[in-house]
N, C-alpha and C. Protein backbone atom coordinates (compact mmCIF):
# COMPACT_ATOMS: atom_id res chain seq x y z
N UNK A 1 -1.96 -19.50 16.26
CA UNK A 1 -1.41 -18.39 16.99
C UNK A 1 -1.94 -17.08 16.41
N UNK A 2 -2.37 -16.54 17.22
CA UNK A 2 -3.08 -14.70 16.96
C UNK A 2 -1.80 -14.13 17.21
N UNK A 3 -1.59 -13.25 15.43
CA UNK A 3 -1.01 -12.39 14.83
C UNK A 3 -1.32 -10.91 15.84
N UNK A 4 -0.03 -10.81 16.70
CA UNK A 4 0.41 -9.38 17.68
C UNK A 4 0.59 -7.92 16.67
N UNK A 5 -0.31 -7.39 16.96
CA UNK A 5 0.24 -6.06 15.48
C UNK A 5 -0.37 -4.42 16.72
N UNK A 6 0.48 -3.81 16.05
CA UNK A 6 1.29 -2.47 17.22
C UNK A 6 0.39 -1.41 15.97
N UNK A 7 -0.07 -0.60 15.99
CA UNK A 7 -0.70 0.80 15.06
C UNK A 7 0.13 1.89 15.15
N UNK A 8 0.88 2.75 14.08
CA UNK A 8 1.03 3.89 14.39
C UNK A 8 0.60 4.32 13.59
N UNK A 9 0.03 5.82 13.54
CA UNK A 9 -1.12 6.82 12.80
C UNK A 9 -1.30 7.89 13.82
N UNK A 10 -1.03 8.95 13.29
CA UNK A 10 -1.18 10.57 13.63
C UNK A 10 -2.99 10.60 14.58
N UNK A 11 -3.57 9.59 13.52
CA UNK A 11 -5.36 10.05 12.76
C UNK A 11 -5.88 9.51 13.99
N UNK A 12 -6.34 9.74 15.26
CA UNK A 12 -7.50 9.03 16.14
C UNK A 12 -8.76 8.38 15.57
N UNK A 13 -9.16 8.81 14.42
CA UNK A 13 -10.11 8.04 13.83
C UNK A 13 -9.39 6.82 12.85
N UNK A 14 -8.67 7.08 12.30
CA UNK A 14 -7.45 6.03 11.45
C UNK A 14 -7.54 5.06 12.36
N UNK A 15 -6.81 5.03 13.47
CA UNK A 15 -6.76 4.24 14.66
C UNK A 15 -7.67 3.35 14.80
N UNK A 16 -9.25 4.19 15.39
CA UNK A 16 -9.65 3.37 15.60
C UNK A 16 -10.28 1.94 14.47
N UNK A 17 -10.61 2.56 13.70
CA UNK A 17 -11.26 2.09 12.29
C UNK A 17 -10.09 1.00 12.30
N UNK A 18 -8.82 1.39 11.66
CA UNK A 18 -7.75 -0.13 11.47
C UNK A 18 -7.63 -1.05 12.83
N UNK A 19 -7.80 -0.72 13.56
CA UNK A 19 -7.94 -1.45 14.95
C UNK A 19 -9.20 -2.29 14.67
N UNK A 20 -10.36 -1.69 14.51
CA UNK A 20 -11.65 -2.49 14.71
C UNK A 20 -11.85 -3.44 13.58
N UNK A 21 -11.01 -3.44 12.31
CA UNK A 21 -10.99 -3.95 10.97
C UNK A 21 -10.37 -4.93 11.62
N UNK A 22 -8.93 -4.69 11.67
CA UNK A 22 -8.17 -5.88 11.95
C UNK A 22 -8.27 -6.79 13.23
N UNK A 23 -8.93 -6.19 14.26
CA UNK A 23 -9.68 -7.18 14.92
C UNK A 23 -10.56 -8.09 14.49
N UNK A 24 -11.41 -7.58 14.02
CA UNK A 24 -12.37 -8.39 13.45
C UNK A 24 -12.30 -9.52 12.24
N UNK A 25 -10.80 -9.22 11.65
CA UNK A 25 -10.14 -10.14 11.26
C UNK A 25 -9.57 -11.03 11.78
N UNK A 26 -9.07 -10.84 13.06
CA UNK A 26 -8.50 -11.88 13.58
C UNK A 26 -7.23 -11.70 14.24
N UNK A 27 -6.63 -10.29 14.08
CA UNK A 27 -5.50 -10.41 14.93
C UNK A 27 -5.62 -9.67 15.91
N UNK A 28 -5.00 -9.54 17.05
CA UNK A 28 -4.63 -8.51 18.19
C UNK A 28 -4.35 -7.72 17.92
N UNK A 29 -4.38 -6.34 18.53
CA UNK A 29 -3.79 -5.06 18.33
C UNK A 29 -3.41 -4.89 19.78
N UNK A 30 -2.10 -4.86 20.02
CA UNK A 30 -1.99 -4.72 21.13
C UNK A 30 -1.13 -3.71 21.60
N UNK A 31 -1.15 -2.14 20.55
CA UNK A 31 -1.17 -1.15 21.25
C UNK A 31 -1.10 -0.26 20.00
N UNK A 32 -1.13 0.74 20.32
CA UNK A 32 -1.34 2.59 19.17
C UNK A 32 -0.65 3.58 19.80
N UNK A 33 -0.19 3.98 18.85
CA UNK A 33 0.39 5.06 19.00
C UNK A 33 0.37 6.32 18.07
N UNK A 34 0.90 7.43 18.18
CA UNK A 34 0.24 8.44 17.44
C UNK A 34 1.66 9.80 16.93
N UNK A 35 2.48 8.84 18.14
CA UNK A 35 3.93 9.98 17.70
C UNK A 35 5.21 8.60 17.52
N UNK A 36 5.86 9.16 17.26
CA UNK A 36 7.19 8.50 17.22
C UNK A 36 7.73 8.48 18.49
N UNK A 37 7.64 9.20 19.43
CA UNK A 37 8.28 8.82 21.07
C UNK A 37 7.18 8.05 21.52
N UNK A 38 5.74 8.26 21.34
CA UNK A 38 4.86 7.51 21.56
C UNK A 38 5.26 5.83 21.65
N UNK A 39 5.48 5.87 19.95
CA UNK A 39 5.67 4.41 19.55
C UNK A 39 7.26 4.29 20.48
N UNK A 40 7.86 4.48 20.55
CA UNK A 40 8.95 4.11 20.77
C UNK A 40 9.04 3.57 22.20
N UNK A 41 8.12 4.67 22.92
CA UNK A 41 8.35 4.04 24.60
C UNK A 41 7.25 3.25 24.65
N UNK A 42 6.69 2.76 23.60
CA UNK A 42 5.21 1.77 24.24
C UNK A 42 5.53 0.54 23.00
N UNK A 43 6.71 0.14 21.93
CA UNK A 43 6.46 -0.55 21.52
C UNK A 43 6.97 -1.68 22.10
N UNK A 44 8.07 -2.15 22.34
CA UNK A 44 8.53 -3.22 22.86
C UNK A 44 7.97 -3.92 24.09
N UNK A 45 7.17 -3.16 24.71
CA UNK A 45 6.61 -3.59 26.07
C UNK A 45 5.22 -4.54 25.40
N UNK A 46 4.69 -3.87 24.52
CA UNK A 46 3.43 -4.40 23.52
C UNK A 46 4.07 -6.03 23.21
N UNK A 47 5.25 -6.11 22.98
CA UNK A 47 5.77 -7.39 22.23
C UNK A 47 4.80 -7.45 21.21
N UNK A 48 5.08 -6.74 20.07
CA UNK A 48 4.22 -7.06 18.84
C UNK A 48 4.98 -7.90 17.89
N UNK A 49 4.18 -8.61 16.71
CA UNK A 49 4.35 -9.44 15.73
C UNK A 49 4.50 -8.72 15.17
N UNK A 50 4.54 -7.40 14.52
CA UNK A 50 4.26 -6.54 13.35
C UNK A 50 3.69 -4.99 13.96
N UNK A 51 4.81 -3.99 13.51
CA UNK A 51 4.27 -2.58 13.78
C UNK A 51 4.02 -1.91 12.88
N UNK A 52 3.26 -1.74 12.28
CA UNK A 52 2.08 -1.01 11.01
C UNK A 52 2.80 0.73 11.52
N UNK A 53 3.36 1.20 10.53
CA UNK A 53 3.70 2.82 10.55
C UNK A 53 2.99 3.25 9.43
N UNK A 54 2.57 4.47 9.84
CA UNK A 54 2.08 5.91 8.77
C UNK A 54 3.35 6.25 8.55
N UNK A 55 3.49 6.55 7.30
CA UNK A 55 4.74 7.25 6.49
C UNK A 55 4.83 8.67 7.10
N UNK A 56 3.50 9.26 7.23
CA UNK A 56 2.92 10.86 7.49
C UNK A 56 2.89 11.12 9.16
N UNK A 57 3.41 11.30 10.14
CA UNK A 57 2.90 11.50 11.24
C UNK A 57 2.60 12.88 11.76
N UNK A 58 1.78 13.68 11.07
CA UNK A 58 2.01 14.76 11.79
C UNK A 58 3.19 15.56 11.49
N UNK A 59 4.02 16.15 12.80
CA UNK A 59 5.40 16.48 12.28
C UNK A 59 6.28 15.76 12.16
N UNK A 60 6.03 14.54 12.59
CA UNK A 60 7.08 13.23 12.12
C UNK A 60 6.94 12.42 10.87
N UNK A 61 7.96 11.71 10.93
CA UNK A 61 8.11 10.70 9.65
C UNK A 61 7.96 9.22 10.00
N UNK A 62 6.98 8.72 9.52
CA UNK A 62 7.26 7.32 9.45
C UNK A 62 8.47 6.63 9.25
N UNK A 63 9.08 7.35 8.31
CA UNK A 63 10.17 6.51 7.61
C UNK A 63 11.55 6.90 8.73
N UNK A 64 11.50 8.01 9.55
CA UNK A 64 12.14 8.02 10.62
C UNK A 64 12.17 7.19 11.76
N UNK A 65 10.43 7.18 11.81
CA UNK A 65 10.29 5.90 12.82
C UNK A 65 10.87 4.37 12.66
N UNK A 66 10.86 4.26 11.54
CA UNK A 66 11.21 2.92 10.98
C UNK A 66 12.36 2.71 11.41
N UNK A 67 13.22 3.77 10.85
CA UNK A 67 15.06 3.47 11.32
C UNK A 67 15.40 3.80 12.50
N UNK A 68 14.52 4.70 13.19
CA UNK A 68 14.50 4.31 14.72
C UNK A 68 14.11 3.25 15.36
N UNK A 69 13.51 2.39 15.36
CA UNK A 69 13.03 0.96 15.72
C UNK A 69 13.91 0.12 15.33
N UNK A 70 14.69 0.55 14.41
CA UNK A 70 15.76 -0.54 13.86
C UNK A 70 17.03 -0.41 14.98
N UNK A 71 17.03 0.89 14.98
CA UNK A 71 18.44 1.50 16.03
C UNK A 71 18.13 1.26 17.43
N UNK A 72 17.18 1.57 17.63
CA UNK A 72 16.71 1.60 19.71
C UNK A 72 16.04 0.95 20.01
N UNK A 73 15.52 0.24 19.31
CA UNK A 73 15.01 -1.30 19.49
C UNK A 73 15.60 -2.50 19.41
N UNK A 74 14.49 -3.52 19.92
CA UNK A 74 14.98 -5.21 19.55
C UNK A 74 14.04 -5.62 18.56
N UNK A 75 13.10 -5.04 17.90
CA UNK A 75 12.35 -5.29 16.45
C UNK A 75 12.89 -4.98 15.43
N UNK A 76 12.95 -6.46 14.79
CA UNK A 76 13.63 -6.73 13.45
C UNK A 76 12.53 -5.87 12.06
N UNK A 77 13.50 -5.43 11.48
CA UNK A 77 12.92 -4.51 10.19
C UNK A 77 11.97 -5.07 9.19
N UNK A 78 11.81 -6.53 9.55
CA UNK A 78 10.84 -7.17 8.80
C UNK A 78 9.79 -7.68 9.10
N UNK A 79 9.72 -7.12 10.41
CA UNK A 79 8.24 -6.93 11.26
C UNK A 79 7.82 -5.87 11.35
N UNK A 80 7.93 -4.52 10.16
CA UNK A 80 7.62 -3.20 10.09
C UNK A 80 7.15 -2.95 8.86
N UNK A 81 5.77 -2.83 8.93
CA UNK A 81 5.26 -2.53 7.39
C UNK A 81 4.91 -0.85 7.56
N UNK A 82 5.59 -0.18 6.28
CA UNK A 82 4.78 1.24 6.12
C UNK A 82 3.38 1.33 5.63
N UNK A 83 2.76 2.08 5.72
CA UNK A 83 1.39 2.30 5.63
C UNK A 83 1.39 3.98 5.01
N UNK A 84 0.58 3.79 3.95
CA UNK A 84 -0.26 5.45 4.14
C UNK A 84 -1.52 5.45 2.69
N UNK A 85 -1.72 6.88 2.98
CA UNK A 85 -3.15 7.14 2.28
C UNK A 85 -2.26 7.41 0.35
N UNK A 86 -1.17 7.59 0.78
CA UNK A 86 -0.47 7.59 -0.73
C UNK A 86 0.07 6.62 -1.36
N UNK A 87 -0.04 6.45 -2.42
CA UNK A 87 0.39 5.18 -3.51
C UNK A 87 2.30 5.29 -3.62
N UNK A 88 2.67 4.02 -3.56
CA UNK A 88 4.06 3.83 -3.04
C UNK A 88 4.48 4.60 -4.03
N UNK A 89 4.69 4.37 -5.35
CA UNK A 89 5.09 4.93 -6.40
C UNK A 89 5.23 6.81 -6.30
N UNK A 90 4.44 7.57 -5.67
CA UNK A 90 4.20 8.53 -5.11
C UNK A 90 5.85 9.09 -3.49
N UNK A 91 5.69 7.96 -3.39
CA UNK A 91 6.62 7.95 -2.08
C UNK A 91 8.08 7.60 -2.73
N UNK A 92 8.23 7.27 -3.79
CA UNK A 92 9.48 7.19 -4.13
C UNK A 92 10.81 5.74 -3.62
N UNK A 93 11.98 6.67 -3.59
CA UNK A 93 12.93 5.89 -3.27
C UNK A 93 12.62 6.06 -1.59
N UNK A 94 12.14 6.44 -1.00
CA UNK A 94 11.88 6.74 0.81
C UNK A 94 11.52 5.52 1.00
N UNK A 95 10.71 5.04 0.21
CA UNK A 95 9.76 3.80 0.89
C UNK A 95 11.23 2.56 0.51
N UNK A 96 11.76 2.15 -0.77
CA UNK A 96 12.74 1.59 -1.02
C UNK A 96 13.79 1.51 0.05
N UNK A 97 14.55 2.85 0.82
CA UNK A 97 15.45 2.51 1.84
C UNK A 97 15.21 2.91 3.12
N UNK A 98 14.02 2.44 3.22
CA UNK A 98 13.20 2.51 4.21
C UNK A 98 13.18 0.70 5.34
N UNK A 99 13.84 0.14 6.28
CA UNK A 99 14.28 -0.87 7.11
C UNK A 99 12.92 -1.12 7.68
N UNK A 100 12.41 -1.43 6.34
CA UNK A 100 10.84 -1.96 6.02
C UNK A 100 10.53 -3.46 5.53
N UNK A 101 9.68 -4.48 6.12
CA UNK A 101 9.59 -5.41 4.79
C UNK A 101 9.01 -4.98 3.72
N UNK A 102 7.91 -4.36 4.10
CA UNK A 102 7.34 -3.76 2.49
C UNK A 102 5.95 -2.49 2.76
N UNK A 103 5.31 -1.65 1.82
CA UNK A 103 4.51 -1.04 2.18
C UNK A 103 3.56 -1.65 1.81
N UNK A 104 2.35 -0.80 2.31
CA UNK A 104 1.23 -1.38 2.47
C UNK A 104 -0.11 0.13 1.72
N UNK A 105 -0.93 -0.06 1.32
CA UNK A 105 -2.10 1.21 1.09
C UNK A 105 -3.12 0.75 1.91
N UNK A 106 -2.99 2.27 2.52
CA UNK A 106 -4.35 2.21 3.24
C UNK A 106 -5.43 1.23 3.01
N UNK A 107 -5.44 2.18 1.46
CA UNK A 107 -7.17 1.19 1.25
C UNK A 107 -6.86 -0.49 1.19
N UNK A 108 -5.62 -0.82 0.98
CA UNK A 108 -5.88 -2.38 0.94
C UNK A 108 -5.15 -3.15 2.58
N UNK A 109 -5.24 -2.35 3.66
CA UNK A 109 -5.14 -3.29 4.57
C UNK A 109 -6.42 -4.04 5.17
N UNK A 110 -5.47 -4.92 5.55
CA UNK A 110 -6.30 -6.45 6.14
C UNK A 110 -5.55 -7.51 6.67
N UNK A 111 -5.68 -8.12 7.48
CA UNK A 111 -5.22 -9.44 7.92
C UNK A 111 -4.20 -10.22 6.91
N UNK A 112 -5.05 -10.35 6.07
CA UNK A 112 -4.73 -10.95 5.19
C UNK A 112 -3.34 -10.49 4.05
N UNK A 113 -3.76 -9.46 3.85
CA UNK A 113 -2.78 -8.49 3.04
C UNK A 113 -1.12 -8.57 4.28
N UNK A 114 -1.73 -8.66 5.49
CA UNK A 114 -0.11 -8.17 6.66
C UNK A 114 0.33 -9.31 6.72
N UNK A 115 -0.24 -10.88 6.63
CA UNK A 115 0.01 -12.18 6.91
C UNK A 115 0.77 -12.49 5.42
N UNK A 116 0.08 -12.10 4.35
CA UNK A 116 1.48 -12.50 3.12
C UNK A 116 2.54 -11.55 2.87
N UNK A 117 2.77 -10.69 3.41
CA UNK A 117 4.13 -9.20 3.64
C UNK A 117 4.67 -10.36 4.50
N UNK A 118 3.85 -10.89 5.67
CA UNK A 118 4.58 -11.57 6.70
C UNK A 118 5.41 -12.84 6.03
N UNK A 119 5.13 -13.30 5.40
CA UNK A 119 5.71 -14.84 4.93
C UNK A 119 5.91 -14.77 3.59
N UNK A 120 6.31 -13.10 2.94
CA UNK A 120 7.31 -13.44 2.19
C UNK A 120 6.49 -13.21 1.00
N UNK A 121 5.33 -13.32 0.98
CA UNK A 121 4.45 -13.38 -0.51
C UNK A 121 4.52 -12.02 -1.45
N UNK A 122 4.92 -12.49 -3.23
CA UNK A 122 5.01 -11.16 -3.57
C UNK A 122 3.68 -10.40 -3.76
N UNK A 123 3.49 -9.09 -4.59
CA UNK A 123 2.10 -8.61 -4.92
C UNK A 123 1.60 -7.93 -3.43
N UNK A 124 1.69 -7.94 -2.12
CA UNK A 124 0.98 -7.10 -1.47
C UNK A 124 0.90 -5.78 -1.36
């Protein structure tokens, strides 16, 4: 079964680049978004496996988005990985009570890296 995964990122070039990576890995991307109302009215229709958030959106917050998806959605909080160009440790307690399974760094996404967040594996 091909892994359903949703993009959010401010960055049009971010976008495309993690889109064309993680395709080429092997999963679907089956939709992007770039705001938080964005994501919100286009995620559930996507039916994604996993919605990849930027912590940073612009004038939004990832970490807003997160607990919005938890509240006005039917996606469970452990199909929501944060993402950004900053090291978690940097992000603090935000990322901690954040209705996240776990974050993620830029530089180390991949298929691979979202598939063991997915099933639980520690170290990603």
């Amino acid at each position: 079964m091909v892994l359903r995964c949703f993009l959010v990122d401010d960055s049009p070039h971010y976008l495309a680049a993690a889109q064309a990576l993680l395709e080429r890995e092997g999963l679907a991307v089956v939709g992007v978004a770039s705001s938080t109302e964005e994501a919100l009215r286009r995620v559930e229709d996507a039916e994604p496996d996993v919605v990849l958030v930027d912590v940073g959106l612009g004038g939004d917050s990832g970490f807003d988005l997160a607990r919005r998806l938890q509240s006005e959605t039917s996606l469970d909080p452990s199909r929501v990985i944060l993402i950004s160009t900053n090291a978690e440790e940097d992000l603090g307690d935000l990322v901690q009570a954040a209705p996240a399974a776990a974050f993620l760094s830029k530089s180390r996404l991949s298929a691979g890296a979202i598939r063991r967040i997915l099933d639980g594996a520690e170290g990603c």
